[in-house]
C-alpha atoms as a PDB file:
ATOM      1  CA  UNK A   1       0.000   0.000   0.000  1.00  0.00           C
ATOM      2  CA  UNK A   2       1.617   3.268  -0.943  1.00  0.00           C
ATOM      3  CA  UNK A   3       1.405   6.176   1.175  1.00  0.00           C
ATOM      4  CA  UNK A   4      -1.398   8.441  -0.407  1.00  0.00           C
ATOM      5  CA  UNK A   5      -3.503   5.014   0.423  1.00  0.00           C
ATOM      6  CA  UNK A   6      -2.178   4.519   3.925  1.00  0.00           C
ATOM      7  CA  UNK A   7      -2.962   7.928   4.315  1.00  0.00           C
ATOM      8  CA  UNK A   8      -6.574   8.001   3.405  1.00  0.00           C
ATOM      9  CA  UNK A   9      -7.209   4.451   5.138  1.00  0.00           C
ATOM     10  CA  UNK A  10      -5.524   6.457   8.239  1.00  0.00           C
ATOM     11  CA  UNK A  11      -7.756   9.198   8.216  1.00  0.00           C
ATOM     12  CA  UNK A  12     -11.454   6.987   7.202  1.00  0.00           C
ATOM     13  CA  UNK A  13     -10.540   5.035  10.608  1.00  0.00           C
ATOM     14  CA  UNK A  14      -9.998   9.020  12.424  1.00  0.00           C
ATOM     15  CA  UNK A  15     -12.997  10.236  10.850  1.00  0.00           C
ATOM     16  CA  UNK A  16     -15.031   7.145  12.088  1.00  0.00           C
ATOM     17  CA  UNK A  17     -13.413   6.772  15.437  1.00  0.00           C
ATOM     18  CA  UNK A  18     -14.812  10.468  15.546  1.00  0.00           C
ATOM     19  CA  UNK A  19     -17.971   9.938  14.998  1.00  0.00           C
ATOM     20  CA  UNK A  20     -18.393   6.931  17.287  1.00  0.00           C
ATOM     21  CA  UNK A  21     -16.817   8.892  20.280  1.00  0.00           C
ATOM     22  CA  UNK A  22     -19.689  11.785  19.419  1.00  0.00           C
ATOM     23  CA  UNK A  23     -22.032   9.060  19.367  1.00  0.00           C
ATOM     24  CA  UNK A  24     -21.089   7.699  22.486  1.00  0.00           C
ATOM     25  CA  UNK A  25     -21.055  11.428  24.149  1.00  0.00           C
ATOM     26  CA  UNK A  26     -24.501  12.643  22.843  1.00  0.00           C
ATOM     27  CA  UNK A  27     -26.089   9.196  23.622  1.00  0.00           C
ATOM     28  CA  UNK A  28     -25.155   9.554  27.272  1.00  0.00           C
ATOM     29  CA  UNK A  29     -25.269  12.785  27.738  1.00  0.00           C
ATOM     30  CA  UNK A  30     -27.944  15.444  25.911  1.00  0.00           C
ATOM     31  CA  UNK A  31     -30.107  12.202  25.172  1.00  0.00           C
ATOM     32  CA  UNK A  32     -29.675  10.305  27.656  1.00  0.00           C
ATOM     33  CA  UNK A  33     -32.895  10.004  27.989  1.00  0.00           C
ATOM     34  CA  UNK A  34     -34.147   9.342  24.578  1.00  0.00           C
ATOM     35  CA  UNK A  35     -34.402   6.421  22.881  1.00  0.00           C
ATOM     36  CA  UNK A  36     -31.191   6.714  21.281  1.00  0.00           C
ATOM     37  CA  UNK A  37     -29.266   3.675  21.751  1.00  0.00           C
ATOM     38  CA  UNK A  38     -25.495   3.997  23.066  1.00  0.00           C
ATOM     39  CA  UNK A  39     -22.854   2.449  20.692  1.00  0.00           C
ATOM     40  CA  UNK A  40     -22.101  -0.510  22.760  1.00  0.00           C
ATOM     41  CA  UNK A  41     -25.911  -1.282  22.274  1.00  0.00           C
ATOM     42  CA  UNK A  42     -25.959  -1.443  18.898  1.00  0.00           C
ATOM     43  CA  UNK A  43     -22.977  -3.410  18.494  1.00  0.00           C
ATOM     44  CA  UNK A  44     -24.501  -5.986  20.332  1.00  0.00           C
ATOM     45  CA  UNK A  45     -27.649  -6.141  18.837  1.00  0.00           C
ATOM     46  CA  UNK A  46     -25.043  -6.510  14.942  1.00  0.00           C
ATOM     47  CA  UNK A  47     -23.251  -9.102  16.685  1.00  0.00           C
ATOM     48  CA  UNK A  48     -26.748 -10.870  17.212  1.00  0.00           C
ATOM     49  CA  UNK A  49     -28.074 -10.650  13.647  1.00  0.00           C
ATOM     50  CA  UNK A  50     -25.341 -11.565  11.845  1.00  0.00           C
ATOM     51  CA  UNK A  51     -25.472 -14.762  13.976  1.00  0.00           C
ATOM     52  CA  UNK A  52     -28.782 -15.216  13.329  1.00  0.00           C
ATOM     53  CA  UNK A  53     -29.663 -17.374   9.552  1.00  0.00           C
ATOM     54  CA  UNK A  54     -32.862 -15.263   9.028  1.00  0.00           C
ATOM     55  CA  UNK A  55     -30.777 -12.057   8.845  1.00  0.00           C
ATOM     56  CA  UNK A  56     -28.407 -13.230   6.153  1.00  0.00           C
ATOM     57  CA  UNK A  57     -32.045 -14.455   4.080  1.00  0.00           C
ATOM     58  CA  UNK A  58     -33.084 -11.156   4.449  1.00  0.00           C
ATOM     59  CA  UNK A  59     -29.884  -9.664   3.453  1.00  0.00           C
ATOM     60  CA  UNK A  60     -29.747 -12.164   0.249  1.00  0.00           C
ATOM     61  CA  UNK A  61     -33.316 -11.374  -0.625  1.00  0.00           C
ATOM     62  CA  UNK A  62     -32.137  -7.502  -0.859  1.00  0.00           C
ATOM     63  CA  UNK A  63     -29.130  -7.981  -2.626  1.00  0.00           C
ATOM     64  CA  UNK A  64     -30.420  -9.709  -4.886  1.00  0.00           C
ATOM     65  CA  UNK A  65     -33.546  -7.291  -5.605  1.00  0.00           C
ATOM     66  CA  UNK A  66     -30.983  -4.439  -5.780  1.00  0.00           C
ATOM     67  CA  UNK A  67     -28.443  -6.619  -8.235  1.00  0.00           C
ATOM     68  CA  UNK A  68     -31.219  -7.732 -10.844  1.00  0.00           C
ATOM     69  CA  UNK A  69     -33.457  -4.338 -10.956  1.00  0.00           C
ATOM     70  CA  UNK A  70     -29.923  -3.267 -11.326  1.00  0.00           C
ATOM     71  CA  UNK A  71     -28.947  -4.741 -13.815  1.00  0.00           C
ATOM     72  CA  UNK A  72     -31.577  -4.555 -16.022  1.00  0.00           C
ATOM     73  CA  UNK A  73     -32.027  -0.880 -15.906  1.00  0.00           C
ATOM     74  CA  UNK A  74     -28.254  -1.140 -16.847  1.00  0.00           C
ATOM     75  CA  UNK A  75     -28.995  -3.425 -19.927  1.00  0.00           C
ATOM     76  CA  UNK A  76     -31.871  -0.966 -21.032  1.00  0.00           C
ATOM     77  CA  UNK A  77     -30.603   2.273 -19.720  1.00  0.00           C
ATOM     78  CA  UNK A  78     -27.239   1.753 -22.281  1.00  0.00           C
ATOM     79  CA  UNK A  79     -29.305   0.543 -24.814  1.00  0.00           C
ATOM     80  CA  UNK A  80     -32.209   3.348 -25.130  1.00  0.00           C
ATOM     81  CA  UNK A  81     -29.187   6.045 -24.241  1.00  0.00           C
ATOM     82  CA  UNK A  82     -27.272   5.128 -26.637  1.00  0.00           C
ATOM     83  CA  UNK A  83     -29.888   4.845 -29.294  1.00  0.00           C
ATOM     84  CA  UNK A  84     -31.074   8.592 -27.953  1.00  0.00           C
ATOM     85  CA  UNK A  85     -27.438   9.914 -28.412  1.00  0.00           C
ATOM     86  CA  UNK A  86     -27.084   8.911 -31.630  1.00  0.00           C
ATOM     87  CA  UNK A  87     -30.143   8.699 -33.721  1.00  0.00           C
ATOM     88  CA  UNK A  88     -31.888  12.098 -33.113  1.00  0.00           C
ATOM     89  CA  UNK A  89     -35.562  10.760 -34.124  1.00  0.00           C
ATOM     90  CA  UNK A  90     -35.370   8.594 -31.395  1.00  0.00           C
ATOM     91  CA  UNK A  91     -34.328  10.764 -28.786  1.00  0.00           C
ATOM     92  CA  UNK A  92     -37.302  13.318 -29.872  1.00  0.00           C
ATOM     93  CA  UNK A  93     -39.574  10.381 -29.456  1.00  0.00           C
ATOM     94  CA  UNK A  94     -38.505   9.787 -26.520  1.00  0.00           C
ATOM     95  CA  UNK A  95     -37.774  12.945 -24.849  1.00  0.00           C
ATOM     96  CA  UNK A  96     -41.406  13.984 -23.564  1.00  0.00           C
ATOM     97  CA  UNK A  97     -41.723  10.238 -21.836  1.00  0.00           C
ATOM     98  CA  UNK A  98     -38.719  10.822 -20.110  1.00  0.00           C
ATOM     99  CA  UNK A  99     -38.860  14.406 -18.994  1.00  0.00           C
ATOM    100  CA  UNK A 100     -42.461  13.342 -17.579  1.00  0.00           C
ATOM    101  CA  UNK A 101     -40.922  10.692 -15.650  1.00  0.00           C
ATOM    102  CA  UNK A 102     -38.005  12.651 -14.343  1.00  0.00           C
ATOM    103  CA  UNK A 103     -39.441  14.366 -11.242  1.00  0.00           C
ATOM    104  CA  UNK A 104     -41.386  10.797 -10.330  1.00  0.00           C
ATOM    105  CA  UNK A 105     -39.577   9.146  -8.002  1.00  0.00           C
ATOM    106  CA  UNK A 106     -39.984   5.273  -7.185  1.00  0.00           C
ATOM    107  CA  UNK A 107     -41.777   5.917  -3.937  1.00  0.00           C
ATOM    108  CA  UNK A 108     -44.449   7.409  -5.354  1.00  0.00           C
ATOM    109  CA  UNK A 109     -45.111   5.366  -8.320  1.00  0.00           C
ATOM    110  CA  UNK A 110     -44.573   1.870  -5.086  1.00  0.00           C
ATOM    111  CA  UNK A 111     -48.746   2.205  -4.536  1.00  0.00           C
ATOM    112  CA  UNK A 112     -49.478   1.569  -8.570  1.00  0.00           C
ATOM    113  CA  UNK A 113     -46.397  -1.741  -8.246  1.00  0.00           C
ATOM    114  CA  UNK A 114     -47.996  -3.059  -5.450  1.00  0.00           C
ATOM    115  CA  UNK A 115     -51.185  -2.842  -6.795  1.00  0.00           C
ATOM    116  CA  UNK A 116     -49.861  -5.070  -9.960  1.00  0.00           C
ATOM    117  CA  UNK A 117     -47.063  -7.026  -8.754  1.00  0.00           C
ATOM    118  CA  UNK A 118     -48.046  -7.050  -4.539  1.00  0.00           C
ATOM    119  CA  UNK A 119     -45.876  -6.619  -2.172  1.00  0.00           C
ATOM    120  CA  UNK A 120     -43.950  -9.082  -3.525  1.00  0.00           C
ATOM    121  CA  UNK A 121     -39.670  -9.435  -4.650  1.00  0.00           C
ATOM    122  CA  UNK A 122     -40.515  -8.853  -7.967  1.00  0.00           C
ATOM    123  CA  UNK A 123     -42.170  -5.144  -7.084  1.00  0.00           C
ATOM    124  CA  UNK A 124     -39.042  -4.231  -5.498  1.00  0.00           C
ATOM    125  CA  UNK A 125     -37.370  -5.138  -8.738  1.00  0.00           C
ATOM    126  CA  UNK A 126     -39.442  -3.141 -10.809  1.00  0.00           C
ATOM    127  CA  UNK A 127     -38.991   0.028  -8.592  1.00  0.00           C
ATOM    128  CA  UNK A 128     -34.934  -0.975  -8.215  1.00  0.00           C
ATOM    129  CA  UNK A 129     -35.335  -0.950 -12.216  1.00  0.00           C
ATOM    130  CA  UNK A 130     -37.396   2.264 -12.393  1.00  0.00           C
ATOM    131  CA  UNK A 131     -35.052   4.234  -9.811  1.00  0.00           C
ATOM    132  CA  UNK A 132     -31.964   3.307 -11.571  1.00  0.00           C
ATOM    133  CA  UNK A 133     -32.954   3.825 -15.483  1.00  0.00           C
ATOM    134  CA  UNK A 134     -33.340   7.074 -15.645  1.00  0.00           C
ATOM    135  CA  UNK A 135     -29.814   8.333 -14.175  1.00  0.00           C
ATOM    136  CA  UNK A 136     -28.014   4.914 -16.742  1.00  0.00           C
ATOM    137  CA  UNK A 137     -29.811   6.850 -19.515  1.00  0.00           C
ATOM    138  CA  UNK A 138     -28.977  10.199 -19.164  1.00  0.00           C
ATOM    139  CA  UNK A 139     -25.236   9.173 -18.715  1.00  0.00           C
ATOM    140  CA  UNK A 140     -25.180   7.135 -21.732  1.00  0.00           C
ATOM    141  CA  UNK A 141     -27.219   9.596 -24.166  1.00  0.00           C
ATOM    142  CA  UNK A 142     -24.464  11.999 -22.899  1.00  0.00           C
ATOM    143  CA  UNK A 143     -21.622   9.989 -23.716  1.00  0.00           C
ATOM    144  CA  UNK A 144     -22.870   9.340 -26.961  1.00  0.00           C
ATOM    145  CA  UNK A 145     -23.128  12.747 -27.602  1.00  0.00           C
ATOM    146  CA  UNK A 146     -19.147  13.482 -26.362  1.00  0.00           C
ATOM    147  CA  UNK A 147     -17.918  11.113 -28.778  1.00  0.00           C
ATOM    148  CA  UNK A 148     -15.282  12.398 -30.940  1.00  0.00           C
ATOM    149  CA  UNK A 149     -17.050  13.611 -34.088  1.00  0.00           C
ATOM    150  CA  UNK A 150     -13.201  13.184 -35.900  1.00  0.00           C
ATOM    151  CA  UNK A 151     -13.213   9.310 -34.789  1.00  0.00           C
ATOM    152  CA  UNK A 152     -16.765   8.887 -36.246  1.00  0.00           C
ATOM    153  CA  UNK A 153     -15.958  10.642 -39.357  1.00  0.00           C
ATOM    154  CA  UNK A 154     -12.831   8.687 -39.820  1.00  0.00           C
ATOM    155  CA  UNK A 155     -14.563   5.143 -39.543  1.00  0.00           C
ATOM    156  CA  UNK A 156     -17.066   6.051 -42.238  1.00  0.00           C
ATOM    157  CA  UNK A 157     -14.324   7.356 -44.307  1.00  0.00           C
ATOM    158  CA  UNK A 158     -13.055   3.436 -44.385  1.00  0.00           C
ATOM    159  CA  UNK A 159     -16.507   2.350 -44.921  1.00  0.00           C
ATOM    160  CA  UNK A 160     -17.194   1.025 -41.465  1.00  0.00           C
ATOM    161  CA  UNK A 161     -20.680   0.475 -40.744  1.00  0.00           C
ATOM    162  CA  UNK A 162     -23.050   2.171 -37.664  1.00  0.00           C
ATOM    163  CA  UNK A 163     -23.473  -1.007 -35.711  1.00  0.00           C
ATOM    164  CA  UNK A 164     -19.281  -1.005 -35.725  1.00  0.00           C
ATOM    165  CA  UNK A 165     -18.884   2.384 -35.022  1.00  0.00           C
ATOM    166  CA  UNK A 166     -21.293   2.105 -32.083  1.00  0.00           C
ATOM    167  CA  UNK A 167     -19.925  -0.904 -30.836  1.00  0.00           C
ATOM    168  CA  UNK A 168     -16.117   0.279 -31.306  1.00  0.00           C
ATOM    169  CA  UNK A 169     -16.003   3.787 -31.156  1.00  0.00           C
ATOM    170  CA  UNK A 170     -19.131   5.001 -29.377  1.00  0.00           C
ATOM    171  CA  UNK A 171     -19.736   3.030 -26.193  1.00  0.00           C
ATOM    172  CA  UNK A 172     -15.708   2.707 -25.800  1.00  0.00           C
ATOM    173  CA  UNK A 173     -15.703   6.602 -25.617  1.00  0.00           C
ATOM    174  CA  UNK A 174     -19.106   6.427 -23.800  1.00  0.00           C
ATOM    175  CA  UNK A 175     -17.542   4.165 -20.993  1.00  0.00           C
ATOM    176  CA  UNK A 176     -16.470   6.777 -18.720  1.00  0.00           C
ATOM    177  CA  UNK A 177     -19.934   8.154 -18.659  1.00  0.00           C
ATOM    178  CA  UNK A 178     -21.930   4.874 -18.264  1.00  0.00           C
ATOM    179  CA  UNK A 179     -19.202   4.353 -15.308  1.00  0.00           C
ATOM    180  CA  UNK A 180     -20.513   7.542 -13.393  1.00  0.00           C
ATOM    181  CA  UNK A 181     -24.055   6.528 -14.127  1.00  0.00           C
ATOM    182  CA  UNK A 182     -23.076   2.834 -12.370  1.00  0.00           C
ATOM    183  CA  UNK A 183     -21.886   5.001  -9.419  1.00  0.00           C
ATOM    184  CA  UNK A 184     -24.740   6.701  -9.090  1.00  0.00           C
ATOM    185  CA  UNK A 185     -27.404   3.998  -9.634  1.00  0.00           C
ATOM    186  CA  UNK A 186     -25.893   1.329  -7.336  1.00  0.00           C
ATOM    187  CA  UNK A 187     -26.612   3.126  -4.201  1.00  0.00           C
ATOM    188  CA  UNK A 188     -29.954   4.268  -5.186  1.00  0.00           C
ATOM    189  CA  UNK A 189     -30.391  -0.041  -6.250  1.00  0.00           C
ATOM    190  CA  UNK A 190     -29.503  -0.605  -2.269  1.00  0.00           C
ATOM    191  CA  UNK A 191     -32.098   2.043  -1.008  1.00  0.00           C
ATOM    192  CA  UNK A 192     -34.992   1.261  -3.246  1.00  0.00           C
ATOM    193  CA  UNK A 193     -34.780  -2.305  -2.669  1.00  0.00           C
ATOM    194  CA  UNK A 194     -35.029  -1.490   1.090  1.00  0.00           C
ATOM    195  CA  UNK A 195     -37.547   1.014   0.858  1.00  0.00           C
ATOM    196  CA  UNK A 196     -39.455  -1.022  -1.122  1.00  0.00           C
ATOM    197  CA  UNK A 197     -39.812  -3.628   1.842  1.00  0.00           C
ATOM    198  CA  UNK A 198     -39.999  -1.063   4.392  1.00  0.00           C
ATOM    199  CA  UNK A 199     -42.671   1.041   2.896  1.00  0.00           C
ATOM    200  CA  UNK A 200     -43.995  -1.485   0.147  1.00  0.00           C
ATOM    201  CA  UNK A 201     -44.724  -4.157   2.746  1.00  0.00           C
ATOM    202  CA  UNK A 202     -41.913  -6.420   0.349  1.00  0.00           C
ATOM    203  CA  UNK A 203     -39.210  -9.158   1.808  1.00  0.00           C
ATOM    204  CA  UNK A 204     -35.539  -7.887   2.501  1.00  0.00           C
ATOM    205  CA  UNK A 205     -34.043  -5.931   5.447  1.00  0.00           C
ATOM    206  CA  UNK A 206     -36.972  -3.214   4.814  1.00  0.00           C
ATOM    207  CA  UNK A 207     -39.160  -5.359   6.185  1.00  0.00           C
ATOM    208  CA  UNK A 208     -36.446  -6.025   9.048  1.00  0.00           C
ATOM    209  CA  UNK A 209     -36.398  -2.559   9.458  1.00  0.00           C
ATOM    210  CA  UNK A 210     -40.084  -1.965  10.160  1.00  0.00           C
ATOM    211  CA  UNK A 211     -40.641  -5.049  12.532  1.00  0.00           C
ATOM    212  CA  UNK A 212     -38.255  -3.674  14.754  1.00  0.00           C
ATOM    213  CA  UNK A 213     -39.965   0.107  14.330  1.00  0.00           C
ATOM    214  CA  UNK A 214     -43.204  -1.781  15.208  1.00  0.00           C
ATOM    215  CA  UNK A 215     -41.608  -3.779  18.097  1.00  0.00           C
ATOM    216  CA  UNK A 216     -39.386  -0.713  19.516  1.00  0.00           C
ATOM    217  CA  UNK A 217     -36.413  -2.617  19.427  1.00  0.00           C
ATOM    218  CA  UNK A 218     -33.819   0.203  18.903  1.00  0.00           C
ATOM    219  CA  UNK A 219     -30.732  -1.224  18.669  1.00  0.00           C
ATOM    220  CA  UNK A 220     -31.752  -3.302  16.616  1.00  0.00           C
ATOM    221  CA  UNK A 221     -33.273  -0.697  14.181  1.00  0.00           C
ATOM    222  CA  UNK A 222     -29.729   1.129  14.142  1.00  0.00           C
ATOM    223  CA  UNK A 223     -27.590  -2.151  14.045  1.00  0.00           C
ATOM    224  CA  UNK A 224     -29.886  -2.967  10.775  1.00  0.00           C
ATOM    225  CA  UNK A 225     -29.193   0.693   9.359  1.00  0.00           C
ATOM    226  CA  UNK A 226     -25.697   0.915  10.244  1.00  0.00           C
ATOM    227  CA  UNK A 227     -25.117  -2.883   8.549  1.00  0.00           C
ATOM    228  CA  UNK A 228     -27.170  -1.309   5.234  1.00  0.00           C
ATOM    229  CA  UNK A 229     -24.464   1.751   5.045  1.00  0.00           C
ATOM    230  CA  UNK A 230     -21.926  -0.835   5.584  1.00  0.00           C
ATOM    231  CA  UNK A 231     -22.836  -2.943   2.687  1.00  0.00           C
ATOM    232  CA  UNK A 232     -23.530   0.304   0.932  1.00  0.00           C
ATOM    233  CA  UNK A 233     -19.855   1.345   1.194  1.00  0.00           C
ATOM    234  CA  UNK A 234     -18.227  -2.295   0.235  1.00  0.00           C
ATOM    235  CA  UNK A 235     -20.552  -2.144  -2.741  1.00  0.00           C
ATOM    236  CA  UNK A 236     -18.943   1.392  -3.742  1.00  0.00           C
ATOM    237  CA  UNK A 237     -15.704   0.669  -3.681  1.00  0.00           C
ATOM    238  CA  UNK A 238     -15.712  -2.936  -4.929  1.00  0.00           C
ATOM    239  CA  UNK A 239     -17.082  -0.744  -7.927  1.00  0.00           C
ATOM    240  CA  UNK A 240     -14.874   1.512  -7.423  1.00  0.00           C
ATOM    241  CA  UNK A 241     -11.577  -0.825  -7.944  1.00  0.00           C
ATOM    242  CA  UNK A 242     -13.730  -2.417 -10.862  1.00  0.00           C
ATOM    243  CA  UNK A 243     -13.872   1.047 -12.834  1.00  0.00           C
ATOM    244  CA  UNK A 244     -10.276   1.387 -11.900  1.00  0.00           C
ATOM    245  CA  UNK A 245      -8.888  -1.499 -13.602  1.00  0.00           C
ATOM    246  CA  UNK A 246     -11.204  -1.571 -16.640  1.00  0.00           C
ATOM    247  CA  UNK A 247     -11.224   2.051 -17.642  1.00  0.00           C
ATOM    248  CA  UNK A 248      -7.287   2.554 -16.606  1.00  0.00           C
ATOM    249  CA  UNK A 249      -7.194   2.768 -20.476  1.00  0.00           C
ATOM    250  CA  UNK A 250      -9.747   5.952 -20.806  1.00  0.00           C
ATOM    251  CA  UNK A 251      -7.686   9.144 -21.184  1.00  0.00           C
ATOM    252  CA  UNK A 252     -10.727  10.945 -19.000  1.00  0.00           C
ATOM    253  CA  UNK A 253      -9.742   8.002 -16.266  1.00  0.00           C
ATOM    254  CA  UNK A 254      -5.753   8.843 -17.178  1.00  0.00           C
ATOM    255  CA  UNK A 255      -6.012  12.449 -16.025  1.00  0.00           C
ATOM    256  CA  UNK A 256      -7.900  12.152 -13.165  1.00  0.00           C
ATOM    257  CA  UNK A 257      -5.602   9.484 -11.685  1.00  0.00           C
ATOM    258  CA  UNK A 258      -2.123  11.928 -12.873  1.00  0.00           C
END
């Protein structure tokens, strides 16, 4: 590890150290006498759950709502932005749809999913799928439109067709776009997939969540939160070192890391 990494690792374990010793003051001290849990209590109550098997179900049912809404809004979202960015008929077509659909947000549309789907795995899919399109598409349309109008020129000049020079030219230069878009959408994949069982009445930690709401178990309720930013964190930066190694070739990647 060089030393701009030891460095940063050495000040994430300050900062946090920080803000478990202001924890620990305000917990015993202004609220004391709230219902705010001190952190020994909650580490407890995590020690508990992640010995318990129905936890790690729960877990695995919202992972795995967040990974496949996920990843088909990423298979569509890079398909319909890149056919926005590039053929302008289509991204007239389309424009009105997804300007109306902009300011929706998954919550509100959860009512009309549960209505069809119930509050059901596959409804927090949908809305992990809704919540994440959007942002994938924007990205994508974007990158499209930053691609090198000399490169595109060049390829037709040699008689290169469009489904090469999207495939070769396009999405490469695109990449560095779709990888912000991945950034963004896999965080809002983690909270719609919980929302959808806290709110939405669906299986996951949501639904974890709101039983111990219901029950007033408090340290459990911030053990469960504190375990979702947790996983929320691993799942950026294991992203993170993904984008790393395969875009180490992008010259937008290149000058950021020089």
């Amino acid at each position: 590890m060089n030393n701009v990494s030891s460095r940063k690792v050495a000040l994430g374990a300050a900062g946090l150290f920080m803000a478990v010793l202001a924890w620990y003051l305000i917990a015993l001290g202004p609220m004391r006498e709230s219902p705010l849990p001190a952190p020994a209590q909650v580490f407890s109550a995590m020690i508990a759950m992640v010995q318990d098997l129905a936890f790690w179900e729960s877990l695995g049912i919202t992972m795995l709502m967040a990974a496949k809404g996920f990843a088909w809004a990423l298979l569509v979202g890079v398909l319909l932005g890149m056919a926005v960015g590039w053929f302008g008929l289509v991204g007239k077509a389309l424009s009105f749809v997804v300007e109306f659909l902009k300011p929706i947000p998954p919550i509100v549309i959860m009512p009309l999913a549960i209505l069809v789907l119930g509050p059901t795995q596959r409804m927090g899919e949908f809305l992990v799928f809704y919540g994440c399109l959007l942002p994938i598409l924007y990205q994508t349309a974007a990158g499209v439109r930053e691609t090198d109008p000399v490169a595109i020129q060049t390829s037709r000049s040699y008689g290169v067709g469009t489904g090469e020079i999207l495939g070769r030219v396009v999405l490469p230069s695109a990449s560095a776009f779709i990888a912000t878009a991945i950034r963004t959408a896999i965080p809002i994949s983690l909270i719609v997939s919980v929302v959808a069982g806290l709110l939405g009445g669906g299986p996951g930690l949501g639904s974890e969540i709101q039983r111990a709401l219901s029950a007033n178990e408090t340290a459990d309720l911030y053990g469960l939160v504190l375990i979702l930013g947790a996983v929320g964190l691993l799942l950026q930066l294991l992203s993170g070192g993904i984008e790393s190694k395969v875009l180490s070739w992008h010259p937008s990647y290149r000058k950021l890391v020089h």
